[in-house]
PDB file of N, CA and C in Angstrom:
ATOM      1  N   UNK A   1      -5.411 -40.166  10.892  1.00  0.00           N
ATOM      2  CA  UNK A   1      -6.830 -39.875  10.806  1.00  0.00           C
ATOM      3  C   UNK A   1      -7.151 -38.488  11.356  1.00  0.00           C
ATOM      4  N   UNK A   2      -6.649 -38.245  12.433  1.00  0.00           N
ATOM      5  CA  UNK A   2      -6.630 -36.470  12.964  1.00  0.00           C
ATOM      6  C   UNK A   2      -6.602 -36.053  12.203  1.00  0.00           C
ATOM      7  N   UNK A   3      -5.587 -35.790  11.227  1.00  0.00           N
ATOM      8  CA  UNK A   3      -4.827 -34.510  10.181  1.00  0.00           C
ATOM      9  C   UNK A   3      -5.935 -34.819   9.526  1.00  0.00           C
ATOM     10  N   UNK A   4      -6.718 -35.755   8.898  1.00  0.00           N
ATOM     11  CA  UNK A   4      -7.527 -35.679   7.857  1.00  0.00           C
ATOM     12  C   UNK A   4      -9.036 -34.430   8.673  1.00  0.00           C
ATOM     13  N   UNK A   5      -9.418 -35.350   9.668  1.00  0.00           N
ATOM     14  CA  UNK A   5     -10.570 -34.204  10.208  1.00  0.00           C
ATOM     15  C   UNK A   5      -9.767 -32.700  10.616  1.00  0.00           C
ATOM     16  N   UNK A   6      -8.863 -32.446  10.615  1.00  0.00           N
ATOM     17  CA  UNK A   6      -8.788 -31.480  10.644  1.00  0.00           C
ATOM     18  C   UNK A   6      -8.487 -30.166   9.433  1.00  0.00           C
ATOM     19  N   UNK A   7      -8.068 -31.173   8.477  1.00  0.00           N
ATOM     20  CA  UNK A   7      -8.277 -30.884   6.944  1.00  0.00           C
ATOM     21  C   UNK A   7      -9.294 -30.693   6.902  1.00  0.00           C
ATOM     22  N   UNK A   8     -10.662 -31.355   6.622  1.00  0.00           N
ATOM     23  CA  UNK A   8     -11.937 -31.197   6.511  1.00  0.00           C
ATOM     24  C   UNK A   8     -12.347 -30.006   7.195  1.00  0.00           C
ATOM     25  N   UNK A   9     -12.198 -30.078   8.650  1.00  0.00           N
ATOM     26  CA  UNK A   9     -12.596 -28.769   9.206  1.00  0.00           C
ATOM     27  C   UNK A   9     -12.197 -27.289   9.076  1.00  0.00           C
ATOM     28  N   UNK A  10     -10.848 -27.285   8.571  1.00  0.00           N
ATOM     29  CA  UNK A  10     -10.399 -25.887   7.950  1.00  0.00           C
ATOM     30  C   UNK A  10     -11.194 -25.403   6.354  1.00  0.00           C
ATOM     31  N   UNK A  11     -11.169 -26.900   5.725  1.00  0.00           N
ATOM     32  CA  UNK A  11     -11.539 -26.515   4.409  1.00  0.00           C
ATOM     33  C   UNK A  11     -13.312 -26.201   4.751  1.00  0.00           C
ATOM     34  N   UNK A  12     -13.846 -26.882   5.384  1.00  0.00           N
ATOM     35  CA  UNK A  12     -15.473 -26.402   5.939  1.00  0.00           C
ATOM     36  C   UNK A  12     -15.576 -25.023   6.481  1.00  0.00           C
ATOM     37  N   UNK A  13     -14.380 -24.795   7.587  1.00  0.00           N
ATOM     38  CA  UNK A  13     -14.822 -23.532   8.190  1.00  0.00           C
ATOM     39  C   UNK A  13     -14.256 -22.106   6.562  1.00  0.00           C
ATOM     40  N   UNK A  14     -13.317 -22.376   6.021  1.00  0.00           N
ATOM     41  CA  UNK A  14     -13.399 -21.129   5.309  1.00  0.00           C
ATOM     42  C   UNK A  14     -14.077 -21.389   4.065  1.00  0.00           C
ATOM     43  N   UNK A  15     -15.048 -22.525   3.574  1.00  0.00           N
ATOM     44  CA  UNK A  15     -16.444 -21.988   2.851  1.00  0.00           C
ATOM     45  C   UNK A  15     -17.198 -21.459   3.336  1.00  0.00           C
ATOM     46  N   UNK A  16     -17.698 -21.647   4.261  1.00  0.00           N
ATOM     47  CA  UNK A  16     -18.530 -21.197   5.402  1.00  0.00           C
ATOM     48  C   UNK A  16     -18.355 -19.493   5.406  1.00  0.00           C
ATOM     49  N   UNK A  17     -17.264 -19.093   5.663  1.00  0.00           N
ATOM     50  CA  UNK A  17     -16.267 -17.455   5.433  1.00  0.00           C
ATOM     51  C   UNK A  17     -16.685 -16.727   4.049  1.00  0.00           C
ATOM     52  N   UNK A  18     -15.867 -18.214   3.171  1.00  0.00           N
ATOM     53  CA  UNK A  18     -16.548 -17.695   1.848  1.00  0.00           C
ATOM     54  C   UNK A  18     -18.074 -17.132   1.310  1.00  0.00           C
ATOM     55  N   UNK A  19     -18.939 -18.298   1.761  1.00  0.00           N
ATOM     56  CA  UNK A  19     -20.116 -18.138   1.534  1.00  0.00           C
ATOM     57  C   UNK A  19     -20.656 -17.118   2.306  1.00  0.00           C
ATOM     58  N   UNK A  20     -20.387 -16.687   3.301  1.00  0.00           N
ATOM     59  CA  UNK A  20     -20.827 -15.506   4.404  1.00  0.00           C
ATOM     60  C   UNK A  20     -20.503 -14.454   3.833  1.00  0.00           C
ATOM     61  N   UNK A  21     -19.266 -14.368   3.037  1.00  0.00           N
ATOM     62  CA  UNK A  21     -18.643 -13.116   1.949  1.00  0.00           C
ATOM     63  C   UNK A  21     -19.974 -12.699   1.094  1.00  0.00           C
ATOM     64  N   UNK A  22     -19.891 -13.653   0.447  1.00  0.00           N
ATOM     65  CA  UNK A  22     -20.980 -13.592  -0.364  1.00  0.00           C
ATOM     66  C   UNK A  22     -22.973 -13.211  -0.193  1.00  0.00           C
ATOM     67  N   UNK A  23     -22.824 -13.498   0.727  1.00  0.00           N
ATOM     68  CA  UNK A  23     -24.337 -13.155   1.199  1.00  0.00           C
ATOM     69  C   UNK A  23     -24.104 -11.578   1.881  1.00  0.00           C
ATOM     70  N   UNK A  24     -23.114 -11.148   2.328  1.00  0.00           N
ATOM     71  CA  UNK A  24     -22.764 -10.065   2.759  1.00  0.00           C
ATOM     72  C   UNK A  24     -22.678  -9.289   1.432  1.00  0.00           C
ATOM     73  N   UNK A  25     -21.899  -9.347   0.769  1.00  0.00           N
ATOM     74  CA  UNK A  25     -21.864  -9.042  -0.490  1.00  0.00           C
ATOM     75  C   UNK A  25     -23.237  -8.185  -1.526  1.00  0.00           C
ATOM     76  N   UNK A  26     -23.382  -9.070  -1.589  1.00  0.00           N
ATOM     77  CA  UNK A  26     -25.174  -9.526  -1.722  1.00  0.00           C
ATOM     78  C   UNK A  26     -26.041  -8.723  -1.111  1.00  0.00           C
ATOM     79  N   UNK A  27     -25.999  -8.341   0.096  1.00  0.00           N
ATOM     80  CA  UNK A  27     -26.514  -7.467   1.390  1.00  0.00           C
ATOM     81  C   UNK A  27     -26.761  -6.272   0.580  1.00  0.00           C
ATOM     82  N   UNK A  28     -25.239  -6.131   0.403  1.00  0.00           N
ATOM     83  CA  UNK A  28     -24.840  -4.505   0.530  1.00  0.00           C
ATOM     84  C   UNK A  28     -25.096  -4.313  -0.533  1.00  0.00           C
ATOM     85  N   UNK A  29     -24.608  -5.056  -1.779  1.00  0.00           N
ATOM     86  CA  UNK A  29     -25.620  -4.554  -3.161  1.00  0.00           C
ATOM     87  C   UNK A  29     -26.492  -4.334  -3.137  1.00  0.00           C
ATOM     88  N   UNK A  30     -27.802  -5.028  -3.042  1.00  0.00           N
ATOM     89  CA  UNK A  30     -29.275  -5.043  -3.376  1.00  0.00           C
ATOM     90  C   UNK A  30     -29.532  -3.802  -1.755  1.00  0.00           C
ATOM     91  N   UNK A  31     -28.962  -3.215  -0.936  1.00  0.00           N
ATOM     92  CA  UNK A  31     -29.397  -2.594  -0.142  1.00  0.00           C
ATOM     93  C   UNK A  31     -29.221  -0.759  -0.108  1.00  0.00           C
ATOM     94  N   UNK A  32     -28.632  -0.790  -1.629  1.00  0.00           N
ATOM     95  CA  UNK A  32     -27.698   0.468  -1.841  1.00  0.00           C
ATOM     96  C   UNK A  32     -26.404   1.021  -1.321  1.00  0.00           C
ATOM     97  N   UNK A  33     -26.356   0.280  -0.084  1.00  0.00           N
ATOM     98  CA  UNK A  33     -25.298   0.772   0.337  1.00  0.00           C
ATOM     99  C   UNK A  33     -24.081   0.425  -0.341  1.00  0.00           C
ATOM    100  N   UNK A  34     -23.321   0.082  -1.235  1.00  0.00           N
ATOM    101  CA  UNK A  34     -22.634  -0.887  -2.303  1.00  0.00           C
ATOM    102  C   UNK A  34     -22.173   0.525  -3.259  1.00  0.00           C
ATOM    103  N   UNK A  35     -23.481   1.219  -3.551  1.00  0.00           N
ATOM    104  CA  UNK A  35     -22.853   1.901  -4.868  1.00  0.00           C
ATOM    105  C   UNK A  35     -22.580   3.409  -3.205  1.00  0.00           C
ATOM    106  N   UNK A  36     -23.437   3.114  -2.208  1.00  0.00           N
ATOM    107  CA  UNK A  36     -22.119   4.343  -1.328  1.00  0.00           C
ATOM    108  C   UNK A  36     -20.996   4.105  -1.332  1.00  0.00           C
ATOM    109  N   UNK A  37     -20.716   3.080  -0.900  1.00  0.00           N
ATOM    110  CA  UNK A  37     -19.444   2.539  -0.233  1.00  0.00           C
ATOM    111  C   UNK A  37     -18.579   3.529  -1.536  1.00  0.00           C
ATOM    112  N   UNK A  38     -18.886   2.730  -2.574  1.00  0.00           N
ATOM    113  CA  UNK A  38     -17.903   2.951  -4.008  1.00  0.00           C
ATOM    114  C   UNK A  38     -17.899   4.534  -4.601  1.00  0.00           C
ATOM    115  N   UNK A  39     -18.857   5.522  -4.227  1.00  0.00           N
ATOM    116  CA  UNK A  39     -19.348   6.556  -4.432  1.00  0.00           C
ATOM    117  C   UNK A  39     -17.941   7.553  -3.281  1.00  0.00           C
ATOM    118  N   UNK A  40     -17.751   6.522  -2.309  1.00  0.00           N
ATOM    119  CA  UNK A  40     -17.008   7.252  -1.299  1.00  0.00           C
ATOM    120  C   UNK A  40     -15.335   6.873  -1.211  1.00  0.00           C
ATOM    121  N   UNK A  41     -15.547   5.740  -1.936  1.00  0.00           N
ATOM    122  CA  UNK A  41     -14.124   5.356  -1.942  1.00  0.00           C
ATOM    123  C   UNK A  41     -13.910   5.877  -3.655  1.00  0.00           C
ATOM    124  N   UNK A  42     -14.214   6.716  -4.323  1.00  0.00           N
ATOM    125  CA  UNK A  42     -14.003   7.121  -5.809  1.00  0.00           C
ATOM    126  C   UNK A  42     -13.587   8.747  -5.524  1.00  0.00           C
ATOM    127  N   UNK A  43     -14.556   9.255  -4.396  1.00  0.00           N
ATOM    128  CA  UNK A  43     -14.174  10.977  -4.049  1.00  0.00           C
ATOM    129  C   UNK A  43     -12.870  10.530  -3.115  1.00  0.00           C
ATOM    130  N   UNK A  44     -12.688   9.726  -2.073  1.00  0.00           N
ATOM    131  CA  UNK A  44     -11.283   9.529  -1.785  1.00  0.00           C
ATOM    132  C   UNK A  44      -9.999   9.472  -2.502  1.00  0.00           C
ATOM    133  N   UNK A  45     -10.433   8.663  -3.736  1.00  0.00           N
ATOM    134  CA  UNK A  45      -9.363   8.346  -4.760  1.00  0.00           C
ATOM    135  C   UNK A  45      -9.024   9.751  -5.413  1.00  0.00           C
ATOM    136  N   UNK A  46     -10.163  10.522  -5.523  1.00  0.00           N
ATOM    137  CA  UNK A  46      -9.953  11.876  -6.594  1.00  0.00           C
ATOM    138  C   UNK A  46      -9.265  12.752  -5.536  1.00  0.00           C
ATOM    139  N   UNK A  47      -9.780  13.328  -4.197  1.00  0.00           N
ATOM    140  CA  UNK A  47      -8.821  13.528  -3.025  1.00  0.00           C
ATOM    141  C   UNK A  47      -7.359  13.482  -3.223  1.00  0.00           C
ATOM    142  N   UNK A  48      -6.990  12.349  -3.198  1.00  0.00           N
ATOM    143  CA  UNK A  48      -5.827  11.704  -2.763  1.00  0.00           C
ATOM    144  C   UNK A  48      -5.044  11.965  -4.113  1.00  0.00           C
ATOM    145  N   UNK A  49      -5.026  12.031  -4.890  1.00  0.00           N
ATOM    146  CA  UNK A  49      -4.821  11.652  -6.581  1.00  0.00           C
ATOM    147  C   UNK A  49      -3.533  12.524  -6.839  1.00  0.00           C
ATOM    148  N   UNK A  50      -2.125  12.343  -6.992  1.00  0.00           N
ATOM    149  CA  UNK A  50      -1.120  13.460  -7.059  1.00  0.00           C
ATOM    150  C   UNK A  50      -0.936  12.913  -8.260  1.00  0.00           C
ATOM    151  N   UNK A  51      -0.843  14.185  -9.402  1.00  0.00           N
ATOM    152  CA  UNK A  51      -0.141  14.349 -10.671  1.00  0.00           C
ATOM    153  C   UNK A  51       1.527  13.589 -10.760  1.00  0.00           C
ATOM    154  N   UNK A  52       1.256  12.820 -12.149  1.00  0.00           N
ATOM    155  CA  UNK A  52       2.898  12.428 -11.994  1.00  0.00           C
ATOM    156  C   UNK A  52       3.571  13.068 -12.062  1.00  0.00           C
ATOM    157  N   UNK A  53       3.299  14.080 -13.326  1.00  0.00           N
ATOM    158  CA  UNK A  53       4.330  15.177 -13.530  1.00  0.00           C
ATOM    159  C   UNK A  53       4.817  15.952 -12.107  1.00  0.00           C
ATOM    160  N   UNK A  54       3.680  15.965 -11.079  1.00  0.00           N
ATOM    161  CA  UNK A  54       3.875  16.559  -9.498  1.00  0.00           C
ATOM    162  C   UNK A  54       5.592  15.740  -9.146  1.00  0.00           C
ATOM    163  N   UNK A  55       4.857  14.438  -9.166  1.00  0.00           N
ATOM    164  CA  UNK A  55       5.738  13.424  -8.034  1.00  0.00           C
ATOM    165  C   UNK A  55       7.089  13.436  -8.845  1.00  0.00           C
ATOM    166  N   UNK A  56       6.888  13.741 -10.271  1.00  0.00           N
ATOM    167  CA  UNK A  56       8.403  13.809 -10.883  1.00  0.00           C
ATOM    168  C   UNK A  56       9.162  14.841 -10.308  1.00  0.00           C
ATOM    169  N   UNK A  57       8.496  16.380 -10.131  1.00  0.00           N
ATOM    170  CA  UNK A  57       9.189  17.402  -9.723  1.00  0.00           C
ATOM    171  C   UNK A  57       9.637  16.945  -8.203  1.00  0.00           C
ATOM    172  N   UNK A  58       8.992  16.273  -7.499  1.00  0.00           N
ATOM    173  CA  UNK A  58       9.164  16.278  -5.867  1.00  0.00           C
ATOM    174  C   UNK A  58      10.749  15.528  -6.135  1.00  0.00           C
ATOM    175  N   UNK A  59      10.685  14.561  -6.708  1.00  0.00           N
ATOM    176  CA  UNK A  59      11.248  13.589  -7.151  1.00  0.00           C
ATOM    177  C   UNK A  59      12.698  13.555  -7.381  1.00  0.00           C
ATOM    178  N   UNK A  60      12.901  14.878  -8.381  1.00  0.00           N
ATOM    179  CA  UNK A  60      13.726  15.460  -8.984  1.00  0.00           C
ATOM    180  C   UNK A  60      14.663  16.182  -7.926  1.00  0.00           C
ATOM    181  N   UNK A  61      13.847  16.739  -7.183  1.00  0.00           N
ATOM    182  CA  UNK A  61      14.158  18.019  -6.376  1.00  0.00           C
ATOM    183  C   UNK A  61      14.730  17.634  -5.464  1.00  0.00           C
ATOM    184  N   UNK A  62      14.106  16.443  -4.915  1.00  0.00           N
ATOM    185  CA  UNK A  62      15.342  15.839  -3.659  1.00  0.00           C
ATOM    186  C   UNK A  62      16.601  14.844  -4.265  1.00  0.00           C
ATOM    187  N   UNK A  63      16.358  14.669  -5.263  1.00  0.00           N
ATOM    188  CA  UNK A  63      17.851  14.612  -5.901  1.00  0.00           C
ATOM    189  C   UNK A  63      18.817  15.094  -5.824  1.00  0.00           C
ATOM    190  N   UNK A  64      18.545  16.747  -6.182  1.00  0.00           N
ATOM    191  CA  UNK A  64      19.026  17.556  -6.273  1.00  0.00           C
ATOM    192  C   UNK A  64      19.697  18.094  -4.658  1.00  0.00           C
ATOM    193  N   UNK A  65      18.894  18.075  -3.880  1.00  0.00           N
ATOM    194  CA  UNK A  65      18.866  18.381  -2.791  1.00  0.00           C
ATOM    195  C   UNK A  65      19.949  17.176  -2.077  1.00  0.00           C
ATOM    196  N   UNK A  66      19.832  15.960  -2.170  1.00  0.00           N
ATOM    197  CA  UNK A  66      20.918  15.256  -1.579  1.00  0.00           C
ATOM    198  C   UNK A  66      22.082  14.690  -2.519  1.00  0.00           C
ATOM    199  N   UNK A  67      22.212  15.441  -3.718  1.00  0.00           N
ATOM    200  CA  UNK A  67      23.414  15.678  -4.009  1.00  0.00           C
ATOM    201  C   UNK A  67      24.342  17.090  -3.493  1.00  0.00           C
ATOM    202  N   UNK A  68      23.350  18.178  -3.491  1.00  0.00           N
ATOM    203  CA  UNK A  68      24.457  19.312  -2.597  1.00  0.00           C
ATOM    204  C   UNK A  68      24.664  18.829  -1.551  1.00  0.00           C
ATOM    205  N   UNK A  69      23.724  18.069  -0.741  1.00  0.00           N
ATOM    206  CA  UNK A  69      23.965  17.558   0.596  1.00  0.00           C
ATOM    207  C   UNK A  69      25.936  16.825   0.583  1.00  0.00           C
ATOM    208  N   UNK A  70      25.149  15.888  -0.219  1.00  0.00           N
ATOM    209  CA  UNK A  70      26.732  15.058  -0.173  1.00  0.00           C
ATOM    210  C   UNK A  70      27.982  15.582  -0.747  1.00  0.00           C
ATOM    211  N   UNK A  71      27.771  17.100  -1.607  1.00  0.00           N
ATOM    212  CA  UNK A  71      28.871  17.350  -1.774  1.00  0.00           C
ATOM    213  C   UNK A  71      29.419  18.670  -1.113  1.00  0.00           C
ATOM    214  N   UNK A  72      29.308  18.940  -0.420  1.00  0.00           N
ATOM    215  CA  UNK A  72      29.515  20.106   0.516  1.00  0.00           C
ATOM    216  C   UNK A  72      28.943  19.886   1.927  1.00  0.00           C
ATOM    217  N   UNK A  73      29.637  20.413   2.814  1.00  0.00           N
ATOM    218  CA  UNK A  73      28.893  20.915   4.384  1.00  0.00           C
ATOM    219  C   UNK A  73      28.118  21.974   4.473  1.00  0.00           C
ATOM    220  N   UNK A  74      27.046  21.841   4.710  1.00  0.00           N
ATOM    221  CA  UNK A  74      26.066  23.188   4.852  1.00  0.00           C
ATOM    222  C   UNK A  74      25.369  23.472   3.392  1.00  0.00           C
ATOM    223  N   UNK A  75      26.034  22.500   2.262  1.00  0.00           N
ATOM    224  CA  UNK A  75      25.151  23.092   0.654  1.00  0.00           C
ATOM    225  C   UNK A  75      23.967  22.967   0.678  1.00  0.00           C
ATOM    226  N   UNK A  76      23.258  22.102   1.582  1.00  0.00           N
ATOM    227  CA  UNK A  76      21.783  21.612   1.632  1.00  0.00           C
ATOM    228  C   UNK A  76      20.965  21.657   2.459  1.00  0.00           C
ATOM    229  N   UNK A  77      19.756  22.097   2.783  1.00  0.00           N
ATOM    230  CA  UNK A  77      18.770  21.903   3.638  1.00  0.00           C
ATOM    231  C   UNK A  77      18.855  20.653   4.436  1.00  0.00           C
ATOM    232  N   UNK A  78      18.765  19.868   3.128  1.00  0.00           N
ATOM    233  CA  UNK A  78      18.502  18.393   3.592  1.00  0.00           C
ATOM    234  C   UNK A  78      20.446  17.495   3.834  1.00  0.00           C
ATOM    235  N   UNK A  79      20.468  17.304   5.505  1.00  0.00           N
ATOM    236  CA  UNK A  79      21.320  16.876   6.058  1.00  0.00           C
ATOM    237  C   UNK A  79      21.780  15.057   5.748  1.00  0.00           C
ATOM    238  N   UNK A  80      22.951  15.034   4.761  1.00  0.00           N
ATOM    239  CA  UNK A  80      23.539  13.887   4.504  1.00  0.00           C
ATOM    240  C   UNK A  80      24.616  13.626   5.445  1.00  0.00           C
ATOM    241  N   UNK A  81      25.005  12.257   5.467  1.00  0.00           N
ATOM    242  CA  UNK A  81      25.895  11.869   6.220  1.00  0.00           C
ATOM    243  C   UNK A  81      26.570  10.592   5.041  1.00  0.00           C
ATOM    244  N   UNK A  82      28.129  11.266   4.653  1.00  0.00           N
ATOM    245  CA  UNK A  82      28.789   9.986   3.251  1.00  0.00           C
ATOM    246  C   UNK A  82      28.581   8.842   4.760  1.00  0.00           C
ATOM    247  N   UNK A  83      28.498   7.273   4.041  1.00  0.00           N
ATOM    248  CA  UNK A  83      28.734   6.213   4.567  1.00  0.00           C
ATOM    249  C   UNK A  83      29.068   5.677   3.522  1.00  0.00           C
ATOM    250  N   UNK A  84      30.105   5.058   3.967  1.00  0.00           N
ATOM    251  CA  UNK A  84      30.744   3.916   2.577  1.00  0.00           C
ATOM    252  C   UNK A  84      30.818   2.467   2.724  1.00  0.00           C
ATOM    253  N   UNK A  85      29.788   2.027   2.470  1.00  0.00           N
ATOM    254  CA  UNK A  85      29.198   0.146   2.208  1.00  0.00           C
ATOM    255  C   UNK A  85      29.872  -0.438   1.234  1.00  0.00           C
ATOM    256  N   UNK A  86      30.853  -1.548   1.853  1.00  0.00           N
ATOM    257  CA  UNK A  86      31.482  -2.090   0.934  1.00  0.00           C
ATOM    258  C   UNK A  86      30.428  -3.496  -0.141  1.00  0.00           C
ATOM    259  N   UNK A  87      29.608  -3.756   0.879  1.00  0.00           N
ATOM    260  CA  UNK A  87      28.599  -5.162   0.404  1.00  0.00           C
ATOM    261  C   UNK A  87      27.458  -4.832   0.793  1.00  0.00           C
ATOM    262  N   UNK A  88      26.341  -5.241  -0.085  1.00  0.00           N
ATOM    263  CA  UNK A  88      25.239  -5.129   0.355  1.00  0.00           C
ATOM    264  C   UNK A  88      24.010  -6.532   1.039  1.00  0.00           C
ATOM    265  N   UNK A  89      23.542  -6.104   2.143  1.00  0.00           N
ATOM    266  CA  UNK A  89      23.103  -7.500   2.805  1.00  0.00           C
ATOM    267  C   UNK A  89      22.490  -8.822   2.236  1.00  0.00           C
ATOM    268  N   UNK A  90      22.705 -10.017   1.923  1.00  0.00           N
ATOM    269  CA  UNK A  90      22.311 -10.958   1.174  1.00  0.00           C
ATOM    270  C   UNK A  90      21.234 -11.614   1.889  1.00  0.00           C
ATOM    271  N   UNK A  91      20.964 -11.394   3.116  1.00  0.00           N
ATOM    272  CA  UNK A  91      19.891 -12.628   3.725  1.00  0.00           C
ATOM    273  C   UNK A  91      18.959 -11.937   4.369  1.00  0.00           C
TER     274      UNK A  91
END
């Protein structure tokens, strides 16, 4: 009989959450602040925004970069160290 009221009471307390979402929700729409929020998280997104063709070159480049690494001492900026893994971790 416990487990059951306490079923009940989890499933009560997060409608309760839910429904509070929602009236919050609700708030911030009809109060304007809703189309800020989104107005500010859209100039963040444009901010933040890197070209693929960018991330391909970055991409590319440290390829490049830790293959001289691994095949020479000193060929690369970027400092490799060979390690040779016979298995790779299962768990």
């Amino acid at each position: 009989m416990r487990k059951v009221a306490v079923g009940a009471a989890v499933v009560c307390a997060a409608a309760v959450c839910a429904a509070a979402a929602l009236v919050v929700r609700h708030r911030m729409k009809s109060s304007g602040r809703w189309a800020k929020a989104i107005s500010i998280l859209k100039e963040l997104q444009e901010k933040c925004e890197t070209p693929t063709g960018k991330l391909c070159q970055v991409a590319d480049a440290m390829t490049v970069e830790m293959h001289a690494g691994l095949a020479s001492e000193g060929g690369s900026h970027l400092k490799m160290i060979i390690s040779y893994v016979d298995n790779l971790p299962t768990g």
